[in-house]
C-alpha atoms as a PDB file:
ATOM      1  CA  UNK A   1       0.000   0.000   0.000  1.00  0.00           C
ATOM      2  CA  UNK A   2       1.168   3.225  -0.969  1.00  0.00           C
ATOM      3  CA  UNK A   3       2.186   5.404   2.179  1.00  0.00           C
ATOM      4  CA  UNK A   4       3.022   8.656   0.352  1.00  0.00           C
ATOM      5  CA  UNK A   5       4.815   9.892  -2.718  1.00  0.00           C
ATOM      6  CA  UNK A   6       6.637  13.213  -2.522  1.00  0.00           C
ATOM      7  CA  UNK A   7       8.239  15.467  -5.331  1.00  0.00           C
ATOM      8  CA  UNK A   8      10.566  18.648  -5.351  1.00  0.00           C
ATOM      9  CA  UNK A   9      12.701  20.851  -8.131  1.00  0.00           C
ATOM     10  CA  UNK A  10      15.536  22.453  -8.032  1.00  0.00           C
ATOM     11  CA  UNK A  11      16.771  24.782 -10.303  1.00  0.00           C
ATOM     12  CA  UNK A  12      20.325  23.761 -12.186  1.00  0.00           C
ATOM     13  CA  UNK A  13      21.291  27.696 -11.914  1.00  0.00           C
ATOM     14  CA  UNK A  14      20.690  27.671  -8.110  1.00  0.00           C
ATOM     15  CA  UNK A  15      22.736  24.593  -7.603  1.00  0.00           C
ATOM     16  CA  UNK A  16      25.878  25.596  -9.238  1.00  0.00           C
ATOM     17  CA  UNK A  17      25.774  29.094  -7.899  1.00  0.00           C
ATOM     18  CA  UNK A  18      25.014  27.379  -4.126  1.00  0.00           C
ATOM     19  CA  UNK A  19      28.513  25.423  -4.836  1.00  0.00           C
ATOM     20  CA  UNK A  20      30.594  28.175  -5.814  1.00  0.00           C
ATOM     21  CA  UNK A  21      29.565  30.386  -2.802  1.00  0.00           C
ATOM     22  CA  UNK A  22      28.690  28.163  -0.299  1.00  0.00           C
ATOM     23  CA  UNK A  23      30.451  25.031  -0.435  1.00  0.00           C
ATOM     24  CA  UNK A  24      29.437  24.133   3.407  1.00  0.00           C
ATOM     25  CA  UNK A  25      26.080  23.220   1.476  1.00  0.00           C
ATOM     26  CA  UNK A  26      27.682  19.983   0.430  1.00  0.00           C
ATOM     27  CA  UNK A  27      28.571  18.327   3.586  1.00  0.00           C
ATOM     28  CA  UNK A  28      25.032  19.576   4.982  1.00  0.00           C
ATOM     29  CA  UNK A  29      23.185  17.562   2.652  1.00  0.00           C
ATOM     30  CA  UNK A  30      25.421  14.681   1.232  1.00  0.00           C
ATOM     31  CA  UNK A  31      26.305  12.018   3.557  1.00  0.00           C
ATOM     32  CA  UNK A  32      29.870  10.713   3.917  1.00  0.00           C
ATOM     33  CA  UNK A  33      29.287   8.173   1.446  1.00  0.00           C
ATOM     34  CA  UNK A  34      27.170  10.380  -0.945  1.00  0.00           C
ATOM     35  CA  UNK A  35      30.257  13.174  -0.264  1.00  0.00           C
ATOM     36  CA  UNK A  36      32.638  10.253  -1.581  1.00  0.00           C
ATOM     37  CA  UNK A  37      30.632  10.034  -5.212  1.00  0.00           C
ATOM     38  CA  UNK A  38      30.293  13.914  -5.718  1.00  0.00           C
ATOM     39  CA  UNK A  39      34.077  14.406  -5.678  1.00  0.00           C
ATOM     40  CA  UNK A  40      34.529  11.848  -7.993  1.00  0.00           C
ATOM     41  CA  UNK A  41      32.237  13.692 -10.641  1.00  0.00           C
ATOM     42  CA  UNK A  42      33.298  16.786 -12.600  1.00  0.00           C
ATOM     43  CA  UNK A  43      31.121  20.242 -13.440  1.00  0.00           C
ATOM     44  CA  UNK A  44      27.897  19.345 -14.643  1.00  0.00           C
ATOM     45  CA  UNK A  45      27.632  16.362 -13.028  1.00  0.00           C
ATOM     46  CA  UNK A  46      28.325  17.520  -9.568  1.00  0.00           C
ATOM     47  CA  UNK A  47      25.227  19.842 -10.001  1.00  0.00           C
ATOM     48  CA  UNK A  48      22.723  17.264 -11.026  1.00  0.00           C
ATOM     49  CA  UNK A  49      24.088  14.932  -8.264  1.00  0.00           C
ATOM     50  CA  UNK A  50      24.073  17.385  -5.926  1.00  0.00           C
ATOM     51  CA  UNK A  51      20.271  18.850  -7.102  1.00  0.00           C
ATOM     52  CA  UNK A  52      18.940  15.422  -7.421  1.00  0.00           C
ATOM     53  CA  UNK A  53      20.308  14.073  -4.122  1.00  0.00           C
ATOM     54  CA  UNK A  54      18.388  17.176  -2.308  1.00  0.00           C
ATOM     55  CA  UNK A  55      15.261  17.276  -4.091  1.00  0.00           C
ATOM     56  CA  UNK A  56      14.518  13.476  -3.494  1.00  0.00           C
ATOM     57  CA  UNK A  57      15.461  13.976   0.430  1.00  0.00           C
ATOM     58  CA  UNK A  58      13.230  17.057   0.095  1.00  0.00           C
ATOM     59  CA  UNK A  59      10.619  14.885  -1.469  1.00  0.00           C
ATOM     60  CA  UNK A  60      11.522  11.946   1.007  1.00  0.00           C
ATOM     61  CA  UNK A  61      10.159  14.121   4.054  1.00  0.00           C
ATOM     62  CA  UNK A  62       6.839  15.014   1.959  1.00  0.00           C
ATOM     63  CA  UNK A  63       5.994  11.594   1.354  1.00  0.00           C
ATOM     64  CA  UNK A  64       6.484  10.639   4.749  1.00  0.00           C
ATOM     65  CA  UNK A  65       4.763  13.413   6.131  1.00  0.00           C
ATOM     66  CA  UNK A  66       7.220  15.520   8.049  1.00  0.00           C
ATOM     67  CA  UNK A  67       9.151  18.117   6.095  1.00  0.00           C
ATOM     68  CA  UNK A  68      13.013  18.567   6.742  1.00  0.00           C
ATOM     69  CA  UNK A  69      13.270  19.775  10.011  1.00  0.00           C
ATOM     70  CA  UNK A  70      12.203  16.458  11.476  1.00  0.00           C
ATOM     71  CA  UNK A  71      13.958  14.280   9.059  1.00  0.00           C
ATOM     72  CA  UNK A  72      17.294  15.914   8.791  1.00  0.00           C
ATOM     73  CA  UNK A  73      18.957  15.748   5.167  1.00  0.00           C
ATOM     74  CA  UNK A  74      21.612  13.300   7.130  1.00  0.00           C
ATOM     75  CA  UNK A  75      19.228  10.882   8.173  1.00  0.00           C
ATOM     76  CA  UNK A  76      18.384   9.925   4.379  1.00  0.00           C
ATOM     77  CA  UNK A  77      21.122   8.437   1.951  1.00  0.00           C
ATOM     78  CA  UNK A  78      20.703   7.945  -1.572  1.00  0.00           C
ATOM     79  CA  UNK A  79      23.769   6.425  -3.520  1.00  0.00           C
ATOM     80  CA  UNK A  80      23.131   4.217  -6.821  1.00  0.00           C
ATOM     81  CA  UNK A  81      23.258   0.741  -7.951  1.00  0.00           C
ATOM     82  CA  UNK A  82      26.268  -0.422 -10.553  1.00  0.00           C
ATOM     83  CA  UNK A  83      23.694   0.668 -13.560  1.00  0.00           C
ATOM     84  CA  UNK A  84      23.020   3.767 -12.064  1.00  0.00           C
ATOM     85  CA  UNK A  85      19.779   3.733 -10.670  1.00  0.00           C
ATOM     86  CA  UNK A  86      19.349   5.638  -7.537  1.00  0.00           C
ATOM     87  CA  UNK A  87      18.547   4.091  -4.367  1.00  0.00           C
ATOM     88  CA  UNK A  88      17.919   5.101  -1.176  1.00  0.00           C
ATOM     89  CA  UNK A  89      20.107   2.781   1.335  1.00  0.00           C
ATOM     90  CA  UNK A  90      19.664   4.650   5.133  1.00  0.00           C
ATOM     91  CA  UNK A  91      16.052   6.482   5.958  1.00  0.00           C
ATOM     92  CA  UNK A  92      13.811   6.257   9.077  1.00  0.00           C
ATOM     93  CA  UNK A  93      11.336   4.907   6.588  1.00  0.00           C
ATOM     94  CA  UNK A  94      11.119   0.958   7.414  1.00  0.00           C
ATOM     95  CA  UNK A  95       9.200  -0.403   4.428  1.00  0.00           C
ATOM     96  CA  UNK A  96       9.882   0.014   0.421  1.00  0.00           C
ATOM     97  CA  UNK A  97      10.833   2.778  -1.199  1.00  0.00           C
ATOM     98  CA  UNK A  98      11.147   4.148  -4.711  1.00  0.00           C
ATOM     99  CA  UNK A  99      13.588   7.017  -6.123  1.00  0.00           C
ATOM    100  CA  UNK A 100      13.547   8.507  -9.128  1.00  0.00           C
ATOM    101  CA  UNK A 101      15.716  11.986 -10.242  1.00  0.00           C
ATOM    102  CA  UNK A 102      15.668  13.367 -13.864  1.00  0.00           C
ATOM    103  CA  UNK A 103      17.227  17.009 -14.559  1.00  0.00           C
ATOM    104  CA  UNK A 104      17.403  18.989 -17.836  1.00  0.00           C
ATOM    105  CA  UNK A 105      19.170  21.913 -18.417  1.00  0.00           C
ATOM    106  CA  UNK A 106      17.826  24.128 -16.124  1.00  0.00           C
ATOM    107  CA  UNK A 107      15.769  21.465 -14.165  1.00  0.00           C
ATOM    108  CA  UNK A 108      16.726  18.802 -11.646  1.00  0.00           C
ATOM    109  CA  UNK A 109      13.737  16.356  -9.884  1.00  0.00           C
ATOM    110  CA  UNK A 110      13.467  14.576  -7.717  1.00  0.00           C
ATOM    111  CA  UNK A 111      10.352  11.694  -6.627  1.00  0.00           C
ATOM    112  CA  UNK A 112      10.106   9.571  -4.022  1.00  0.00           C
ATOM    113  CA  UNK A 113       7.642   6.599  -3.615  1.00  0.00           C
ATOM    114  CA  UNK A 114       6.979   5.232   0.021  1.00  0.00           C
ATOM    115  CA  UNK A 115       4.839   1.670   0.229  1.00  0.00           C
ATOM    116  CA  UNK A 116       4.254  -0.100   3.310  1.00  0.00           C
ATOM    117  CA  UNK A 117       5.235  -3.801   3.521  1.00  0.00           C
END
């Protein structure tokens, strides 16, 4: 059963400009491990992993009813499988959950899918 779905957008713009000037930004949202994958990535990338690691931990805390504040950015860890798909391995959430992140240009999103088990 379906327990909530949640959804947030960043802009690309916003992302970049947040890791020029405030590069504490970084370590507040990415975990250790998520920290270890953004330093391997170069320009671009680091913005869309960056923008689609916070919007789906933004969207994690919608669908399960809280809002950040509650659910700290820390507390939710989203790293990816060997083909790439994201998946979210640490979260206060104990049941099944479903990540998706897409970004164009100017766009990054991120959804989140929570289902009971």
């Amino acid at each position: 059963m379906i327990y909530g779905i949640g959804v947030d957008i960043v802009e690309t713009e916003r992302i970049q400009e947040i890791i020029l000037k405030n590069p504490k930004f970084i370590s507040r949202v990415l975990t250790q491990k998520e920290q270890a994958c953004f330093v391997s990535l170069k320009g671009r990338r680091q913005v869309e992993y960056l923008g689609g690691r916070f919007a789906c931990k933004e969207a994690f805390s919608k669908a399960f009813g809280t809002g950040i504040g509650k659910v700290g950015l820390q507390d939710i860890e989203i790293l990816s499988l060997a083909t790439g798909q994201p998946i979210v391995t640490n979260s206060p959430f104990d049941g099944n959950i479903f990540v998706s992140i897409s970004h164009t240009d100017s766009c990054i999103i991120g959804q989140i899918v929570l289902e009971t088990k």
